[in-house]
Protein backbone atom coordinates (compact mmCIF):
# COMPACT_ATOMS: atom_id res chain seq x y z
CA UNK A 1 108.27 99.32 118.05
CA UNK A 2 107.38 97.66 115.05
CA UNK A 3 105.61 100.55 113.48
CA UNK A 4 108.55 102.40 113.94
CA UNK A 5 110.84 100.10 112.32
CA UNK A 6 107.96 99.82 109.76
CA UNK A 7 107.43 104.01 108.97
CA UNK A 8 111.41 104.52 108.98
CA UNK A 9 111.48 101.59 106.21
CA UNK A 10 109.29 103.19 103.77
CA UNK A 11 110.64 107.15 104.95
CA UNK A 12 114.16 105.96 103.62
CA UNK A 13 112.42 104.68 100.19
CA UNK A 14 110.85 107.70 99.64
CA UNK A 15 113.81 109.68 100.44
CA UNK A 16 116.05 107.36 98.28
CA UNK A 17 114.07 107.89 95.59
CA UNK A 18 113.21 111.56 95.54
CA UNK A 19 115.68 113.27 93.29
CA UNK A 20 118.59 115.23 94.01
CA UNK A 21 119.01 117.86 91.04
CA UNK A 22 117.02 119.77 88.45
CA UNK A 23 117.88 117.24 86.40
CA UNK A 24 116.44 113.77 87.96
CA UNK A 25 113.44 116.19 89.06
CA UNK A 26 112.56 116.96 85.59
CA UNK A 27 112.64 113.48 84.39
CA UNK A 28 110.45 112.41 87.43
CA UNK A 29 108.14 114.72 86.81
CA UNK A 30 108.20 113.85 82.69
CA UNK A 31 107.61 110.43 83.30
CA UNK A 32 104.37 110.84 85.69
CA UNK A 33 103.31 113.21 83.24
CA UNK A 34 103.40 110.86 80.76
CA UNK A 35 101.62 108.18 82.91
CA UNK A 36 98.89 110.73 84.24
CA UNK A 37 98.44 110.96 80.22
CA UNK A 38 98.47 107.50 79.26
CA UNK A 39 96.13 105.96 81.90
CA UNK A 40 93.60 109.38 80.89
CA UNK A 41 93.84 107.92 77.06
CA UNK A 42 93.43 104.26 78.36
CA UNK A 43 89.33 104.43 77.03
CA UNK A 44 90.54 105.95 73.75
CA UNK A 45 92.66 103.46 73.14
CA UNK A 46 90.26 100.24 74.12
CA UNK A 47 86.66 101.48 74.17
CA UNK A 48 85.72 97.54 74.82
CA UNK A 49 87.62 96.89 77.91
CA UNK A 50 85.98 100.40 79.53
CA UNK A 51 82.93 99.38 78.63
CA UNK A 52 83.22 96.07 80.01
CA UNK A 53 84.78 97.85 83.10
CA UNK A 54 82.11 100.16 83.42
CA UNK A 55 79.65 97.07 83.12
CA UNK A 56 81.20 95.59 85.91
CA UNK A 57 81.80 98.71 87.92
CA UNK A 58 77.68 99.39 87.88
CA UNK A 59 76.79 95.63 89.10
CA UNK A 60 79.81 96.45 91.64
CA UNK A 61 77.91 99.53 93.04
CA UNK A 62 74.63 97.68 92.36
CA UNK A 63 75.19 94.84 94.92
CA UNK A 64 77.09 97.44 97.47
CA UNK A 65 73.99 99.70 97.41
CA UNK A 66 71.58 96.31 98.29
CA UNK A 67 73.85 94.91 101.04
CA UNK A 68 74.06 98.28 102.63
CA UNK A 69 70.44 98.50 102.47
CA UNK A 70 70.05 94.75 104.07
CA UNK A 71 71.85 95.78 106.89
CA UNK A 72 70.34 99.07 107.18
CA UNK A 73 67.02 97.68 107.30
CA UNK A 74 68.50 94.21 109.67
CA UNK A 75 70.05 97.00 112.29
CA UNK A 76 66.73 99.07 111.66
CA UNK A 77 64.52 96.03 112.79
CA UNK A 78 66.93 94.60 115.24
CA UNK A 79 66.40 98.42 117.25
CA UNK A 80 62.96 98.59 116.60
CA UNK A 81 61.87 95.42 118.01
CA UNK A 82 64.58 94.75 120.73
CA UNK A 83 66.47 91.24 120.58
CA UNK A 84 63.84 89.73 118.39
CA UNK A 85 64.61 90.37 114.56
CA UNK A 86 61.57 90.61 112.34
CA UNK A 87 61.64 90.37 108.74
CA UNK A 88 61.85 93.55 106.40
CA UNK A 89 60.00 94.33 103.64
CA UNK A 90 63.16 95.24 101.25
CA UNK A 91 64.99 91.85 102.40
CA UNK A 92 64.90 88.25 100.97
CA UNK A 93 62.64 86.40 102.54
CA UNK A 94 63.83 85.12 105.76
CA UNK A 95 62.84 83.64 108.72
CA UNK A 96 64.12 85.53 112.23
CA UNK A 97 64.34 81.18 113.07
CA UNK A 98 66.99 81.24 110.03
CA UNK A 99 68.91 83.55 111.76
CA UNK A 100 72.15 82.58 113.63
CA UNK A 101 72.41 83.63 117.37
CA UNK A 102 75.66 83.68 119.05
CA UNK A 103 75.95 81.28 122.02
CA UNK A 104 76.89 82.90 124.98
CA UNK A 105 80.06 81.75 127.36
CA UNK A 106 79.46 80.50 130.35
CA UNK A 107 82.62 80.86 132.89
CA UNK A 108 81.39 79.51 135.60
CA UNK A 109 81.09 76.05 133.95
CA UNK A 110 84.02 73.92 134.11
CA UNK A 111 86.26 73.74 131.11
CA UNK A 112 88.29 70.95 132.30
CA UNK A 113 87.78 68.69 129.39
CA UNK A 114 91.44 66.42 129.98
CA UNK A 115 91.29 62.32 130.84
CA UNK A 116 93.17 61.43 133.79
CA UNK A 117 95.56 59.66 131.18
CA UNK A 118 95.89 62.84 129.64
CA UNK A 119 96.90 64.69 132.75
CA UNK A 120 99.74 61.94 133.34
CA UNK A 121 103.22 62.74 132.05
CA UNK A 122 104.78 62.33 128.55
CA UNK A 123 107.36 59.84 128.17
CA UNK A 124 110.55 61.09 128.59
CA UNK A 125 113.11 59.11 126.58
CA UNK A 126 115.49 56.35 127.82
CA UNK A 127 117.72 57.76 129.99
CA UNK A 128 117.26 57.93 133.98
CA UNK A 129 116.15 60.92 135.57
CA UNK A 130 119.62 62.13 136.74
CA UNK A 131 121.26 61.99 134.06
């Protein structure tokens, strides 16, 4: 129900702002013209910052590139060798001992954890009870 109260939400602020004459629709159009061109001419402008954002952008793709390789080669080793994980030769260094296991739930063990003064009840105020 939500979703539907969410998708007619944003379906009446696109319709409110869609324009309703030649008019409005050539300004709207104008003015993302003019921002498709401004963001294109954003490197002409400041040839430092896209460098710098390249920069960044390359260590980004760098570090994406290695952890999908880590767990390619974790999953890889994980199949290969059953439960056990064994170490791969693109990986850190680490120790299948270093790795965390889940612990497994056990229903059939109690879960009763409460004191018997725990399990008495909470004061209720002053008054009597039939009041």
């Amino acid at each position: 129900m939500l979703f539907l109260i969410r998708t007619a939400f944003w379906l009446m602020i696109i319709v409110l702002l869609l324009p309703t004459d030649n008019r409005q629709r050539s300004e709207v159009y104008g003015t993302a013209q003019a921002a498709v061109n401004d963001v294109a001419g954003f490197c002409d402008r400041n040839p430092e910052t896209c460098a710098k954002g390249k920069d960044a952008f390359a260590v980004f793709v760098q570090k994406a590139q290695f952890g999908a390789r880590m767990l390619m080669d974790l999953i890889q080793n994980k199949m290969r060798s059953g439960d056990e994980l064994a170490p791969s030769e693109t990986t850190p260094s680490a120790e299948p001992s270093s790795m965390v296991e889940p612990t497994s739930f056990d229903s059939s063990a109690s879960q009763d954890t409460l004191n018997p003064e725990d399990r008495e009840e909470a004061w209720s105020g002053p008054y009597p009870a039939g009041t």
